[in-house]
Protein backbone atom coordinates (compact mmCIF):
# COMPACT_ATOMS: atom_id res chain seq x y z
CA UNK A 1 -0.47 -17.64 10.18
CA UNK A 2 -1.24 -16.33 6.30
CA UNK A 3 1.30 -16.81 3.46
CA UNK A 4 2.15 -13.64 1.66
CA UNK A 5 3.92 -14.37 -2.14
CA UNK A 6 5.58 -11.70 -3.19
CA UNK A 7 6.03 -11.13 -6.73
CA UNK A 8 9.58 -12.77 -6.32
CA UNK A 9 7.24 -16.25 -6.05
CA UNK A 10 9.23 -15.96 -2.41
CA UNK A 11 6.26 -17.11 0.07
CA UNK A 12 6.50 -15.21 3.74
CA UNK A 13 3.95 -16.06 6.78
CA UNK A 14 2.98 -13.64 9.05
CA UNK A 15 -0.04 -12.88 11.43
CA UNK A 16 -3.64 -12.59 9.78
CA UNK A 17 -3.80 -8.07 10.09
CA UNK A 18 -0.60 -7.86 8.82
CA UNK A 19 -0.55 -4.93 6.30
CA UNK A 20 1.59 -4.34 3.05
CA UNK A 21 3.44 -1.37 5.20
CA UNK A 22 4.60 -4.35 7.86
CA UNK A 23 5.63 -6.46 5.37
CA UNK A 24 7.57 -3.85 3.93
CA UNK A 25 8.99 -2.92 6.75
CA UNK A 26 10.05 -6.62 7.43
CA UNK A 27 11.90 -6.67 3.87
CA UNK A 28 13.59 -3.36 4.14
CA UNK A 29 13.34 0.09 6.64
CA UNK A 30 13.80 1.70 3.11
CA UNK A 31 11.23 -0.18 0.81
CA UNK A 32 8.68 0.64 3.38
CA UNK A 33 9.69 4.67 3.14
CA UNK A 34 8.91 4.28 -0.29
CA UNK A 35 5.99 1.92 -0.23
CA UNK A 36 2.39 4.27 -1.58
CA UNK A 37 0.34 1.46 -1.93
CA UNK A 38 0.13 -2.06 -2.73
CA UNK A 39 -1.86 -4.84 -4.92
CA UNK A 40 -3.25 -7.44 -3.15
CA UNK A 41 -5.02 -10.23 -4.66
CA UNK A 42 -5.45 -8.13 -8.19
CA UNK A 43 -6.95 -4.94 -5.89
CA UNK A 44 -4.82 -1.75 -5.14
CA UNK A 45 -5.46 -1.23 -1.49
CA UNK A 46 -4.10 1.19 1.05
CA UNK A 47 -0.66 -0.03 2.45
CA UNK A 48 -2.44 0.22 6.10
CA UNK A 49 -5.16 -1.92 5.04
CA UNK A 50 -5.06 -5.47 6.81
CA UNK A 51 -4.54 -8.51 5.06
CA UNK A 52 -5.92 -11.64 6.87
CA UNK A 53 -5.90 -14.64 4.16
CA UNK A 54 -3.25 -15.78 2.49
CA UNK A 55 -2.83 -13.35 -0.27
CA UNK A 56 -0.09 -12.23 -3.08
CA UNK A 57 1.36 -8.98 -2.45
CA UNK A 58 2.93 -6.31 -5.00
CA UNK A 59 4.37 -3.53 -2.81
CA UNK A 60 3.78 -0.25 -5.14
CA UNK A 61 5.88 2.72 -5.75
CA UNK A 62 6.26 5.57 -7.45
CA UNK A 63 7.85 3.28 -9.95
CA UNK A 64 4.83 1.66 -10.72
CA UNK A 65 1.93 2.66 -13.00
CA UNK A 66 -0.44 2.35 -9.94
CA UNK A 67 1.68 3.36 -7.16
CA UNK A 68 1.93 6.86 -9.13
CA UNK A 69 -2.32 6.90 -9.98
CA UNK A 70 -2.39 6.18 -5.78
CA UNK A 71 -0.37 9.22 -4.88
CA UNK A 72 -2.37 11.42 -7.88
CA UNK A 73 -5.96 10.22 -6.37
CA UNK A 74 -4.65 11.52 -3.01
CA UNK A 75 -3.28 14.60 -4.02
CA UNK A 76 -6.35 15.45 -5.57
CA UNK A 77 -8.58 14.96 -2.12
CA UNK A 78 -6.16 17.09 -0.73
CA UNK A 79 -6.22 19.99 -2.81
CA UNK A 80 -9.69 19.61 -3.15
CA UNK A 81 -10.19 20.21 0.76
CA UNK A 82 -8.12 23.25 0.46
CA UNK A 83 -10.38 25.97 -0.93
CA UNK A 84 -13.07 24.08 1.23
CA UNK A 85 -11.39 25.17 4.37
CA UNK A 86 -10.20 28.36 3.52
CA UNK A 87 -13.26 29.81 2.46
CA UNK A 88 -16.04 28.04 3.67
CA UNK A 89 -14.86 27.35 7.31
């Protein structure tokens, strides 16, 4: 088992390849429908990313400074594939 701390200082153990998206989920069906990414450790990671040592955990949303820069980065991939595929494919 790892220990996830949550920003609370609340300490939860779960299976080494949890991910910030189960551990959501285990807090609250609705935190994890608003979950974009989180901060593990000081690093924003994908919420689908495993953890596997104990780590601290900062579930991000669009609340959050970094939650919002996670959801901008991504938007920006995807409408940069956009004219790809419409006129070069």
């Amino acid at each position: 088992m790892i220990n996830i701390t949550l920003p609370d200082g609340a300490v939860r153990q779960y299976e080494p390849g949890v991910t910030a998206l189960d551990v959501a989920k285990s807090i609250s069906e609705g935190l994890a429908r608003k979950v974009l990414s989180a901060n593990v450790n000081g690093e924003v990671i994908d919420a689908t990313r495993p953890i596997t040592t104990d780590s601290t955990l900062q579930l991000l949303t669009w609340n959050d400074k970094d939650g919002k820069s996670t959801l901008w980065h991504s938007s920006a991939h995807l409408l940069a594939e956009a004219p790809k595929h419409c006129f070069l494919e």
